[in-house]
C-alpha atoms as a PDB file:
ATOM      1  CA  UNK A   1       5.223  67.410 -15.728  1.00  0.00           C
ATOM      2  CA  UNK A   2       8.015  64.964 -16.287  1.00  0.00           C
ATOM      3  CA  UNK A   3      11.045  64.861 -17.401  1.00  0.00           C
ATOM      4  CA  UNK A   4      10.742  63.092 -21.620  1.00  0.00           C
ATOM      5  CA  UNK A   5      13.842  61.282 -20.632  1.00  0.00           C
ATOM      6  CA  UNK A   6      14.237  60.124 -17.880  1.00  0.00           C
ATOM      7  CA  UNK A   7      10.940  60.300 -16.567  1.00  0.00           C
ATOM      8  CA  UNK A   8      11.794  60.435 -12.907  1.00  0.00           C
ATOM      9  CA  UNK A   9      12.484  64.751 -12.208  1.00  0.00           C
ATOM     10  CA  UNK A  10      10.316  67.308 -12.507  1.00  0.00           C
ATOM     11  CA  UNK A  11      10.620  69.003 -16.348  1.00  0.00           C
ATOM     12  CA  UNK A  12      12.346  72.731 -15.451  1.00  0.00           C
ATOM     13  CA  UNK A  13      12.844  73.527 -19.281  1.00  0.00           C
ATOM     14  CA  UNK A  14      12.388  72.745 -22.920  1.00  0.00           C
ATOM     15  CA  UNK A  15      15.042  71.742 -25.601  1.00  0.00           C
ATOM     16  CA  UNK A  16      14.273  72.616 -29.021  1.00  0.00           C
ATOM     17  CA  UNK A  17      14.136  69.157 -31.464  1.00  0.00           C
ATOM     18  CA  UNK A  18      15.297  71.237 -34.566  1.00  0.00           C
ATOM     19  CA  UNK A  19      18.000  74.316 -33.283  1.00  0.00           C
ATOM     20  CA  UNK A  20      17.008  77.442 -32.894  1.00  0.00           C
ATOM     21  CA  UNK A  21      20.128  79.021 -34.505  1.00  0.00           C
ATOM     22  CA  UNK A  22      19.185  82.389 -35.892  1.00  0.00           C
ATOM     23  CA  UNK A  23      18.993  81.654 -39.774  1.00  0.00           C
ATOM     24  CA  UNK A  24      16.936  78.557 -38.693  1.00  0.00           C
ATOM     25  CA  UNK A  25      14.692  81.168 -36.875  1.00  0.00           C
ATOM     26  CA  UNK A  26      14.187  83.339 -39.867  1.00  0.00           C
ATOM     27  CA  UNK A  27      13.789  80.328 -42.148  1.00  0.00           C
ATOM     28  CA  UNK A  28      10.736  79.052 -40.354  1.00  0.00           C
ATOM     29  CA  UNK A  29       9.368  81.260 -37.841  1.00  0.00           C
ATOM     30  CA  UNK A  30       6.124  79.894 -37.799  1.00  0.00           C
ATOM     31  CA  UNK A  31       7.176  75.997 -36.527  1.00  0.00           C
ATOM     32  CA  UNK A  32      10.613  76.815 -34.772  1.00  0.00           C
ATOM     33  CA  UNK A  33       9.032  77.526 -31.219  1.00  0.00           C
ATOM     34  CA  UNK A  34       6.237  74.887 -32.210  1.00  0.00           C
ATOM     35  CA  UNK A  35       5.080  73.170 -29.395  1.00  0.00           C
ATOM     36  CA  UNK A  36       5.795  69.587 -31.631  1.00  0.00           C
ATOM     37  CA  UNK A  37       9.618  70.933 -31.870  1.00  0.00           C
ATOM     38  CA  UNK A  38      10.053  71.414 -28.197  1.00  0.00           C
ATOM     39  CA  UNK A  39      10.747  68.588 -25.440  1.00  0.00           C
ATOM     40  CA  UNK A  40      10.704  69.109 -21.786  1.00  0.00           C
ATOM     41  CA  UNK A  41      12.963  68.050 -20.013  1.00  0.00           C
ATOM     42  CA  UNK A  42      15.025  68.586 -16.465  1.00  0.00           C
ATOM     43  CA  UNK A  43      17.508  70.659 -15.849  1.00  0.00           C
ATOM     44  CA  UNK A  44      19.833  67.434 -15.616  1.00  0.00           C
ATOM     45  CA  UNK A  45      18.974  65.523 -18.976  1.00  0.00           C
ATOM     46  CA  UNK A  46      19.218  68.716 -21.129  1.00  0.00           C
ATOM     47  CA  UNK A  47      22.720  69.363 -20.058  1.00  0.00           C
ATOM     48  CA  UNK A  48      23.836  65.778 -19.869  1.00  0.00           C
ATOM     49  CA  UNK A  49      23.387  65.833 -23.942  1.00  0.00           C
ATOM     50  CA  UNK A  50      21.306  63.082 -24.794  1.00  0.00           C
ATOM     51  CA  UNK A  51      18.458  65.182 -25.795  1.00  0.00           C
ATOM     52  CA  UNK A  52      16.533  64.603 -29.100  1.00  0.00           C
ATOM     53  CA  UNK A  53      17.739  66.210 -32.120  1.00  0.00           C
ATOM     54  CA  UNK A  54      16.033  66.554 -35.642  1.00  0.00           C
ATOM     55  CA  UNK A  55      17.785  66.953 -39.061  1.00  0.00           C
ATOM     56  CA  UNK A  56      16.382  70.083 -41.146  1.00  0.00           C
ATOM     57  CA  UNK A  57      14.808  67.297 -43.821  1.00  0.00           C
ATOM     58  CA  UNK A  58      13.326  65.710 -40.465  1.00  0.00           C
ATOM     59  CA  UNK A  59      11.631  68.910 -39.189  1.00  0.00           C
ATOM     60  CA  UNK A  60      10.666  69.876 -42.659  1.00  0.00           C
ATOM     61  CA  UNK A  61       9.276  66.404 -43.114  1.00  0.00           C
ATOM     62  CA  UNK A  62       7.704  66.418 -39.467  1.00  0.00           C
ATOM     63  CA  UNK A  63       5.411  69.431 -40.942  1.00  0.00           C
ATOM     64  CA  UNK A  64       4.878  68.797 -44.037  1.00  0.00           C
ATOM     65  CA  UNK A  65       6.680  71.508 -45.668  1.00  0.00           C
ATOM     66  CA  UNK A  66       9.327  72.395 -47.770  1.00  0.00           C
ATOM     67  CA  UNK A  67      13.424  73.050 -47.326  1.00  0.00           C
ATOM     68  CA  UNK A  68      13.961  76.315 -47.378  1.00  0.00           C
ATOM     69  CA  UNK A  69      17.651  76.718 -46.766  1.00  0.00           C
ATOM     70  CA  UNK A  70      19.795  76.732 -49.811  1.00  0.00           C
ATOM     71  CA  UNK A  71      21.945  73.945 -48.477  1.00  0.00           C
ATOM     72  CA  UNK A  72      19.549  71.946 -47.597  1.00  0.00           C
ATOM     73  CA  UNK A  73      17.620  72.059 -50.878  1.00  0.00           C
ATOM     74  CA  UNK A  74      19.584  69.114 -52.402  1.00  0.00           C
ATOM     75  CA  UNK A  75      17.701  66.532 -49.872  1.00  0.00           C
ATOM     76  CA  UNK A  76      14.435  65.767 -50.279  1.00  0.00           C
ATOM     77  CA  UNK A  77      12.103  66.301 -47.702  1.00  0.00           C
END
């Protein structure tokens, strides 16, 4: 498989869309290691930093679900 972003290397590991900081991990366990919040990528592109990132409202809107963090309760999702 190749690389999502540059589409030349071979894809060596996968970047998660949305983090995987620990409260996010807890907030959503079921979607967090979803297959539609990881990219693959090579070893080059994921440490070069311009890997895709999602908001919390993004992932939440991505699927179809509800914020569940108390900060991010105040934006729609």
């Amino acid at each position: 498989m190749l690389c999502e972003i540059c589409l030349q290397n071979q894809a060596n590991t996968k970047h998660h869309k949305f983090p995987q900081y620990k409260r996010y991990k807890k907030l959503y366990p079921e979607f967090i290691h979803h297959e539609e919040n990881l990219v693959d990528l090579c070893i080059d592109c994921h440490l070069n930093g311009s890997v895709p990132h999602m908001t919390e409202a993004e992932f939440c809107r991505h699927f179809g679900i509800e914020i569940r963090s108390k900060s991010g309760r105040g934006i729609g999702c």
